[in-house]
C-alpha atoms as a PDB file:
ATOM      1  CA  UNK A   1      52.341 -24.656  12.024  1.00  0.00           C
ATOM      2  CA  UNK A   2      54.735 -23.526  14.834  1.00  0.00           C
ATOM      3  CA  UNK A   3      55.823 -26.317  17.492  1.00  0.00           C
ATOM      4  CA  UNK A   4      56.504 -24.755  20.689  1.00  0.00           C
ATOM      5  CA  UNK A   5      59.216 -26.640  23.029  1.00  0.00           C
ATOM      6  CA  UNK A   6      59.735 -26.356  26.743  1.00  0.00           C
ATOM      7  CA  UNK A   7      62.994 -27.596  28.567  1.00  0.00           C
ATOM      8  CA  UNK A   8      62.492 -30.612  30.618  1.00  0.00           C
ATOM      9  CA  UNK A   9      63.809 -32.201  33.248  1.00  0.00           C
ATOM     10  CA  UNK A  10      66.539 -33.499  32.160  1.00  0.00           C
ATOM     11  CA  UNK A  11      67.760 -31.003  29.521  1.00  0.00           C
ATOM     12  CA  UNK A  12      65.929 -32.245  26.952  1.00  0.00           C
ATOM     13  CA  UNK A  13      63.461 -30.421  24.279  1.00  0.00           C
ATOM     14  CA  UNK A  14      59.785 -31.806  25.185  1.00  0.00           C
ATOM     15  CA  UNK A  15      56.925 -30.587  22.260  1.00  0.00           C
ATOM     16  CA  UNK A  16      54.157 -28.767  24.680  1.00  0.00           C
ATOM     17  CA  UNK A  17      51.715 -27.394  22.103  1.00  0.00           C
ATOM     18  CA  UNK A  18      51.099 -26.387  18.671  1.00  0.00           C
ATOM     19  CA  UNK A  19      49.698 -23.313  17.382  1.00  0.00           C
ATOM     20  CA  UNK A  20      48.447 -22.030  14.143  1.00  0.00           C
ATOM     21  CA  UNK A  21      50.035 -19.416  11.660  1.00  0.00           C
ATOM     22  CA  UNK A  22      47.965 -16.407  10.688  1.00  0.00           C
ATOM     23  CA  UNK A  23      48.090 -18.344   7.189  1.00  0.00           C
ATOM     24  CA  UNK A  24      46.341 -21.588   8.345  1.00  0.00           C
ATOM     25  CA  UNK A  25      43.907 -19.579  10.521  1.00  0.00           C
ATOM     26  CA  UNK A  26      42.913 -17.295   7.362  1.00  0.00           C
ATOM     27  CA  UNK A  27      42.412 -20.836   5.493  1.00  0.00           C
ATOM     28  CA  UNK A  28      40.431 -22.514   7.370  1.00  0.00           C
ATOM     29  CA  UNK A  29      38.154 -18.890   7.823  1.00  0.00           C
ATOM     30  CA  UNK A  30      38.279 -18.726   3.863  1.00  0.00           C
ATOM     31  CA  UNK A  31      36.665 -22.711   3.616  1.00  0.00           C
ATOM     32  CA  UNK A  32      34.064 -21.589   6.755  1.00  0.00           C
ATOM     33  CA  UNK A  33      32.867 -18.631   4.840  1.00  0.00           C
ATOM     34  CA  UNK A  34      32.737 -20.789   1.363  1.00  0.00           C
ATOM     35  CA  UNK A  35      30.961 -23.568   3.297  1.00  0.00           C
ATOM     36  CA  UNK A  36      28.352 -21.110   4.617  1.00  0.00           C
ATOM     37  CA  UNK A  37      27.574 -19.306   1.519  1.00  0.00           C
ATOM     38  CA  UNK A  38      26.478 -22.437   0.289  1.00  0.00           C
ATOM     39  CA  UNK A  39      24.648 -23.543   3.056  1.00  0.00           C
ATOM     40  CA  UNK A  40      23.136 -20.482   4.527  1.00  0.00           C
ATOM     41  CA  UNK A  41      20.983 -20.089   1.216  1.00  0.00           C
ATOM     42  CA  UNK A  42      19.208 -23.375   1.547  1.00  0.00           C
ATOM     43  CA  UNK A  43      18.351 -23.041   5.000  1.00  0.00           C
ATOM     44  CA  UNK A  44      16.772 -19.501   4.459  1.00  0.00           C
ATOM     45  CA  UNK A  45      14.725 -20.876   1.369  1.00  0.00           C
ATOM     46  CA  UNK A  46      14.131 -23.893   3.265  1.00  0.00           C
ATOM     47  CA  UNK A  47      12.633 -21.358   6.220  1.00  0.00           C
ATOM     48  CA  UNK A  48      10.363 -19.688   3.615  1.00  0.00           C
ATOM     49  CA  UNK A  49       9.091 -22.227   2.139  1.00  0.00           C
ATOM     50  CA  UNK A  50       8.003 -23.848   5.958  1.00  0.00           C
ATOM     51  CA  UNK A  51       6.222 -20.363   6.960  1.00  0.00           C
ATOM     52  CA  UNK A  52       4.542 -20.270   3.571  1.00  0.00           C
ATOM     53  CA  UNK A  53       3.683 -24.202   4.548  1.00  0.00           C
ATOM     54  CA  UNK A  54       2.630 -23.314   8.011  1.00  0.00           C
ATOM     55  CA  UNK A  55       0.488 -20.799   6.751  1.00  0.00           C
ATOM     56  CA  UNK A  56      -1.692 -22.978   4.382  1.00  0.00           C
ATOM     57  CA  UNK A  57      -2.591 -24.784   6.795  1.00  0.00           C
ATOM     58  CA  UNK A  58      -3.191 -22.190   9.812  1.00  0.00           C
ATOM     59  CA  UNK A  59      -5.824 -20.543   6.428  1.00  0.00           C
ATOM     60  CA  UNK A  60      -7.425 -23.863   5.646  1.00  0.00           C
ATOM     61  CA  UNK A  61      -8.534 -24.531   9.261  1.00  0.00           C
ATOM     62  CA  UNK A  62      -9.562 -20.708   9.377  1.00  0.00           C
ATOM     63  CA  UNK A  63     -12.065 -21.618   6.258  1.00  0.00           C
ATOM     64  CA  UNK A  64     -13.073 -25.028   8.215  1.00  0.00           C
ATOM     65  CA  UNK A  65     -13.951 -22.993  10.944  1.00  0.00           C
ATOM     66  CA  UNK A  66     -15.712 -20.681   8.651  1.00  0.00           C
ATOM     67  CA  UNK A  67     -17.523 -23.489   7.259  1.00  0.00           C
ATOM     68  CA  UNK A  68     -18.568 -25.050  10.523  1.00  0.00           C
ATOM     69  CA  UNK A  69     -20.029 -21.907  11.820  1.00  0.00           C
ATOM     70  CA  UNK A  70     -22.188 -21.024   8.932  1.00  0.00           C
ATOM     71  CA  UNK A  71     -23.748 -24.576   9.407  1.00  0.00           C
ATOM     72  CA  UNK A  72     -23.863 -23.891  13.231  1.00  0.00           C
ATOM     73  CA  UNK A  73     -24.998 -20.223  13.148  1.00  0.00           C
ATOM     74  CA  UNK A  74     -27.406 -20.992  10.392  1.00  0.00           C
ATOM     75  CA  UNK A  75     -26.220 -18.179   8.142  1.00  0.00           C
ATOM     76  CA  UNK A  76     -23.741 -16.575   6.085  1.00  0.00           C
ATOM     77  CA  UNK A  77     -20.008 -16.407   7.057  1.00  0.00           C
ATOM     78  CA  UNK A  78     -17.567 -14.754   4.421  1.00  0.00           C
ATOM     79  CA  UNK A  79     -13.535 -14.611   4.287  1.00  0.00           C
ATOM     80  CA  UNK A  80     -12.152 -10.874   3.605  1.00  0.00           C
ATOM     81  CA  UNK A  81      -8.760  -9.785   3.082  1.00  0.00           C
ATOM     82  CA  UNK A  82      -7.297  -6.840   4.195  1.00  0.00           C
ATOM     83  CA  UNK A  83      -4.279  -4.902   4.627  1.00  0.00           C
ATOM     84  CA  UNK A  84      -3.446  -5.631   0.869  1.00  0.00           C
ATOM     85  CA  UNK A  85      -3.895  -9.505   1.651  1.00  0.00           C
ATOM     86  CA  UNK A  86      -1.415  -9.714   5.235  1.00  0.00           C
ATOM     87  CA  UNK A  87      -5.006 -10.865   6.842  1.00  0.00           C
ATOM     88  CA  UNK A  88      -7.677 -13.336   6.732  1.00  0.00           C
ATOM     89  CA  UNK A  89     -10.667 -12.130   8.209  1.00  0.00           C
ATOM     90  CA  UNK A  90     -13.855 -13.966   8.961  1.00  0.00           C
ATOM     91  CA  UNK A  91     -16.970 -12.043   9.276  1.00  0.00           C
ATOM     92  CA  UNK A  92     -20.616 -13.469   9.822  1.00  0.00           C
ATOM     93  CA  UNK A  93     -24.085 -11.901   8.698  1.00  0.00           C
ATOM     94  CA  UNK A  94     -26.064 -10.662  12.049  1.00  0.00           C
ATOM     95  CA  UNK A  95     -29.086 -10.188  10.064  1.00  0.00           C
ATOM     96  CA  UNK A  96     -29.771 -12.096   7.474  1.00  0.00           C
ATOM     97  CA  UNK A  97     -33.503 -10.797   6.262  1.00  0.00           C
ATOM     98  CA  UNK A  98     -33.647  -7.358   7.913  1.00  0.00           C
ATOM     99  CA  UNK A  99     -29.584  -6.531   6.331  1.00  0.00           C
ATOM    100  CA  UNK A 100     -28.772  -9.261   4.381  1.00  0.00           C
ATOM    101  CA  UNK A 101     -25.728  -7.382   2.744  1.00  0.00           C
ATOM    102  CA  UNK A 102     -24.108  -6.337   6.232  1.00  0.00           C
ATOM    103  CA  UNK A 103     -21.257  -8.397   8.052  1.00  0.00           C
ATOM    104  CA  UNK A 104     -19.877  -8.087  11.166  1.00  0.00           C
ATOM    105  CA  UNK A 105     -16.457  -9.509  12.426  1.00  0.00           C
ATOM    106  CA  UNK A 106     -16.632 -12.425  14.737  1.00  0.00           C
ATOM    107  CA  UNK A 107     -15.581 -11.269  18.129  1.00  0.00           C
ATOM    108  CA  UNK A 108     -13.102 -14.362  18.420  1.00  0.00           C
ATOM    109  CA  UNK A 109      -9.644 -14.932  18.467  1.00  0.00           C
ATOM    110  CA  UNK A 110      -9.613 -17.599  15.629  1.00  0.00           C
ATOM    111  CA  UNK A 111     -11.414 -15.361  13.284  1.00  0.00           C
ATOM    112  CA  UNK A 112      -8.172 -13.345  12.411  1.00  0.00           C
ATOM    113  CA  UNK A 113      -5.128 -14.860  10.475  1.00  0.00           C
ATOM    114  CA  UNK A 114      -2.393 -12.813  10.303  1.00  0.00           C
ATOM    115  CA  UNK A 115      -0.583 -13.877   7.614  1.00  0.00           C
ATOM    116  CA  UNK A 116       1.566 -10.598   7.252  1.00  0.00           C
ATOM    117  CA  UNK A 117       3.630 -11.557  10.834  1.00  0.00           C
ATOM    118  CA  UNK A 118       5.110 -14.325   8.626  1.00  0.00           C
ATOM    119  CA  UNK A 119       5.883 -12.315   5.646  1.00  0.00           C
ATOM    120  CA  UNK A 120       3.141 -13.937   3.637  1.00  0.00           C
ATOM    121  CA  UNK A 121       0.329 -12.717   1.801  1.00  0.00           C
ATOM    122  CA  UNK A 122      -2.612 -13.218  -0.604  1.00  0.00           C
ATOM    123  CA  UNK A 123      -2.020 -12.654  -4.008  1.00  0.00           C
ATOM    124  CA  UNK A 124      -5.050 -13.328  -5.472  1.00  0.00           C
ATOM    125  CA  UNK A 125      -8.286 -14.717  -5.216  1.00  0.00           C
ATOM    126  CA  UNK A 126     -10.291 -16.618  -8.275  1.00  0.00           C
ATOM    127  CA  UNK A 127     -13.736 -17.226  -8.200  1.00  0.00           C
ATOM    128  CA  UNK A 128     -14.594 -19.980 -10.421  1.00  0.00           C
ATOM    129  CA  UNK A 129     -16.386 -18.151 -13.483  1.00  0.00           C
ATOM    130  CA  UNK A 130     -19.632 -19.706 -12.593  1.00  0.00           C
ATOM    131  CA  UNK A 131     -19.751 -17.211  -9.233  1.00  0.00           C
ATOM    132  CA  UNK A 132     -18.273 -14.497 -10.688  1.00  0.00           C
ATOM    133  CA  UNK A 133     -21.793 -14.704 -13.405  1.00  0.00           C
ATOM    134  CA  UNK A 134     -23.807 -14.721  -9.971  1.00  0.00           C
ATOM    135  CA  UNK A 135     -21.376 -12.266  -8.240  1.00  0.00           C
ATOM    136  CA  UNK A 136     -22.335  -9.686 -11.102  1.00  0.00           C
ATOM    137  CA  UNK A 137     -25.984 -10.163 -11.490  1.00  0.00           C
ATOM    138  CA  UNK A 138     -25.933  -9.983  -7.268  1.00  0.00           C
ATOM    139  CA  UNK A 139     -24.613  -6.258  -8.154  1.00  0.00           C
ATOM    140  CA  UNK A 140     -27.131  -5.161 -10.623  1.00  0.00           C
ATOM    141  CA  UNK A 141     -29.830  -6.332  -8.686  1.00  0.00           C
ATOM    142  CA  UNK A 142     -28.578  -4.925  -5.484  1.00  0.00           C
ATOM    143  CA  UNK A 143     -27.033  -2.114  -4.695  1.00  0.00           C
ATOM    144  CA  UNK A 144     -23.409  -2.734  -2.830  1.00  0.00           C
ATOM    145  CA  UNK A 145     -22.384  -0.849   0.431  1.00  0.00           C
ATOM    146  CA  UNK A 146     -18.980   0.426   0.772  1.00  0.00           C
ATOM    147  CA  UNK A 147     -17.912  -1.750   3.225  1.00  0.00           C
ATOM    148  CA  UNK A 148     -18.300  -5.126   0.743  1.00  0.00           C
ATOM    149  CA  UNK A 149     -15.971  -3.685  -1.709  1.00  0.00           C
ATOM    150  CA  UNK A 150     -13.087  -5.070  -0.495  1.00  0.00           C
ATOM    151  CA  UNK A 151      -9.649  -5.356  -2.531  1.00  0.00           C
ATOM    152  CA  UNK A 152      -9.919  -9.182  -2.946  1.00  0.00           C
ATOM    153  CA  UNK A 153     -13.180 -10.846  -3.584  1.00  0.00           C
ATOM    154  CA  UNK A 154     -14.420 -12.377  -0.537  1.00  0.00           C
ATOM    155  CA  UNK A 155     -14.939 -16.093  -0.331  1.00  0.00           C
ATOM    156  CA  UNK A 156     -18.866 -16.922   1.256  1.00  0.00           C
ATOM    157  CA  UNK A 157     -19.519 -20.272   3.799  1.00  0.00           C
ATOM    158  CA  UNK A 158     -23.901 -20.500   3.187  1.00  0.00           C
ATOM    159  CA  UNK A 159     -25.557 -22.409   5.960  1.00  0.00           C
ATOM    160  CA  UNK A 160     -26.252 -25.410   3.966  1.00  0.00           C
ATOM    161  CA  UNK A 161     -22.414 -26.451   3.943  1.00  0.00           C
ATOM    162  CA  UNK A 162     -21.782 -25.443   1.097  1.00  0.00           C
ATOM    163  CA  UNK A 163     -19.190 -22.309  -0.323  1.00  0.00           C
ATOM    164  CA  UNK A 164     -17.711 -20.531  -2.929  1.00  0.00           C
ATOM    165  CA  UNK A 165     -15.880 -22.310  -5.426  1.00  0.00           C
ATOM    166  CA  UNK A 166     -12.322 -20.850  -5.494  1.00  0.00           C
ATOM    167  CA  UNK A 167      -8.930 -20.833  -5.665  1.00  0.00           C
ATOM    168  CA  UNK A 168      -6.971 -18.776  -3.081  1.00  0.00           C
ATOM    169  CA  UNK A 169      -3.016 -17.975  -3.772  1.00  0.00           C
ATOM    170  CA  UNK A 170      -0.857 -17.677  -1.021  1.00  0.00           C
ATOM    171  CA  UNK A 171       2.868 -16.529  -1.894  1.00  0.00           C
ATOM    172  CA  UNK A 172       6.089 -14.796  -0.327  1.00  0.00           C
ATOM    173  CA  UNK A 173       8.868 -12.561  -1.474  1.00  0.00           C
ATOM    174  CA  UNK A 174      11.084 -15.004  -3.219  1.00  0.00           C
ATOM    175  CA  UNK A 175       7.686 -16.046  -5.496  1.00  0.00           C
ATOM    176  CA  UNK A 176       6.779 -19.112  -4.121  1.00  0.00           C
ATOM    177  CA  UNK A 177       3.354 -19.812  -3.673  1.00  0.00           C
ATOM    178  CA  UNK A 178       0.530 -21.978  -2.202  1.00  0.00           C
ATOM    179  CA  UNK A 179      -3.001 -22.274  -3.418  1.00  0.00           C
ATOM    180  CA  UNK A 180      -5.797 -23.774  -1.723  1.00  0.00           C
ATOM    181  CA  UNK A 181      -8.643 -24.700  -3.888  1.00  0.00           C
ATOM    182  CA  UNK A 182     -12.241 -24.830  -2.374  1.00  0.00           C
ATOM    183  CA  UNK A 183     -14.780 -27.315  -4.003  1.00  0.00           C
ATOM    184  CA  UNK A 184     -18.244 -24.733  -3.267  1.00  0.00           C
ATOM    185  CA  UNK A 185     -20.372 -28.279  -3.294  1.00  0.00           C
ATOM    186  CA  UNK A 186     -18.623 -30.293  -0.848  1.00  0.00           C
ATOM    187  CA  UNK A 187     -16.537 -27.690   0.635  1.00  0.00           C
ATOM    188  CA  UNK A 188     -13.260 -29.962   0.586  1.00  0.00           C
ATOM    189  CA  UNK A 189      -9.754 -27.860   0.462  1.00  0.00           C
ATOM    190  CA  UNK A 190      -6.855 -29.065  -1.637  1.00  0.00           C
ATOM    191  CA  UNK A 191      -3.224 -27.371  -1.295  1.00  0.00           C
ATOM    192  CA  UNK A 192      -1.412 -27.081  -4.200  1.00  0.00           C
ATOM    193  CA  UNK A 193       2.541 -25.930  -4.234  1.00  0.00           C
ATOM    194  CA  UNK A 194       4.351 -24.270  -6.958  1.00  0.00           C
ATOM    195  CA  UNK A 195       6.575 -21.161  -8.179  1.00  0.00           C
ATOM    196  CA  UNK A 196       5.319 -17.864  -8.945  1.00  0.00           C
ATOM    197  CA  UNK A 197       7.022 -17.237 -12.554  1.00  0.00           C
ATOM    198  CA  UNK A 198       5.903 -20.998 -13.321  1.00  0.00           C
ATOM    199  CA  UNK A 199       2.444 -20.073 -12.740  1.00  0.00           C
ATOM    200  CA  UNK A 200       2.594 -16.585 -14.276  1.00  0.00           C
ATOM    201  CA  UNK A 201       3.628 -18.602 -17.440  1.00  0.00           C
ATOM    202  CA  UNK A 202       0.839 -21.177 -17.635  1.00  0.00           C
ATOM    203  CA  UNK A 203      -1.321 -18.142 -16.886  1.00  0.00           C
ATOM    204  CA  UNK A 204      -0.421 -16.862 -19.706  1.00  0.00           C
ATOM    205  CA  UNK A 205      -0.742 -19.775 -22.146  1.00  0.00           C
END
């Protein structure tokens, strides 16, 4: 530390202010940088892991509203994902007897969820293996159109309340996930937190 005097008055030496050596300056820079390096990684995972938070929930009121207007509309609604998973999609069926396979996208703002603007996307979906029996016989009894072969499975609303029973995985970069799991009969959504590897593991048991 260097004192720096002025003469007073009088004649005598008066202190005036301190200032600090290079030394002290570069110390006090080396325990800000230490401090932050610690810190800064926290707050970043502790970002992620809101976004991924934020969008469970912005996808399970896009699958209430889904529900809702299947009931309301008295027909089929269905959740696609596109742009390998960055978007939930919610499409309705126009016609059900005349085109019963074709579905349109609702012309609404709610009915697209970006998911992609917060660096979050769908990993997978599961279909609970009793609709993926009724999935398959629906496809050798009918004959698909291009645009239902989508790169996830979509998840179907049916005008009586009820939907598909399955699980859909939500997860970042750093391989955290979310899944929300749909009960087909009474349509209730439970969210369900958890680590990517950790999952990947019990997957594999």
């Amino acid at each position: 530390m260097i004192n720096l005097f002025i003469i007073g008055p009088n004649g005598n030496r008066q202190r005036k202010a301190r200032a600090f050596t290079l030394l002290e300056l570069f110390l006090v820079l080396a325990v800000i940088i230490a401090i932050a390096s610690i810190v800064w990684p926290e707050l970043t995972t502790t970002t992620k892991i809101a976004k991924l938070k934020y969008c469970a929930r912005q996808s399970e009121m896009l699958l209430k509203l889904a529900e809702n207007g299947a009931m309301a509309e008295a027909c089929k609604y269905r959740c696609v994902f596109k742009h390998n998973g960055r978007q939930m999609v919610i499409e309705y069926q126009p016609d059900p007897l005349g085109q019963p396979d074709h579905f349109e996208r609702i012309k609404a703002h709610w009915s697209v969820l970006d998911l992609g603007e917060y660096d979050i996307r769908c990993v997978s979906v599961e279909l609970d293996e009793w609709e993926q029996l009724l999935k398959a016989q629906e496809k050798e009894i009918t004959e698909q159109s291009d645009e239902t072969q989508e790169e996830y499975p979509p998840v179907m609303f049916y005008p009586d309340g009820s939907c598909d029973s399955a699980t859909i995985v939500l997860g970042d970069d750093e391989n955290d996930f979310i899944s929300l799991i749909l009960n087909g009969l009474t349509g209730e959504i439970k969210i369900a937190q958890g680590n990517m590897s950790e999952r990947n593991e019990s997957v594999g048991k």
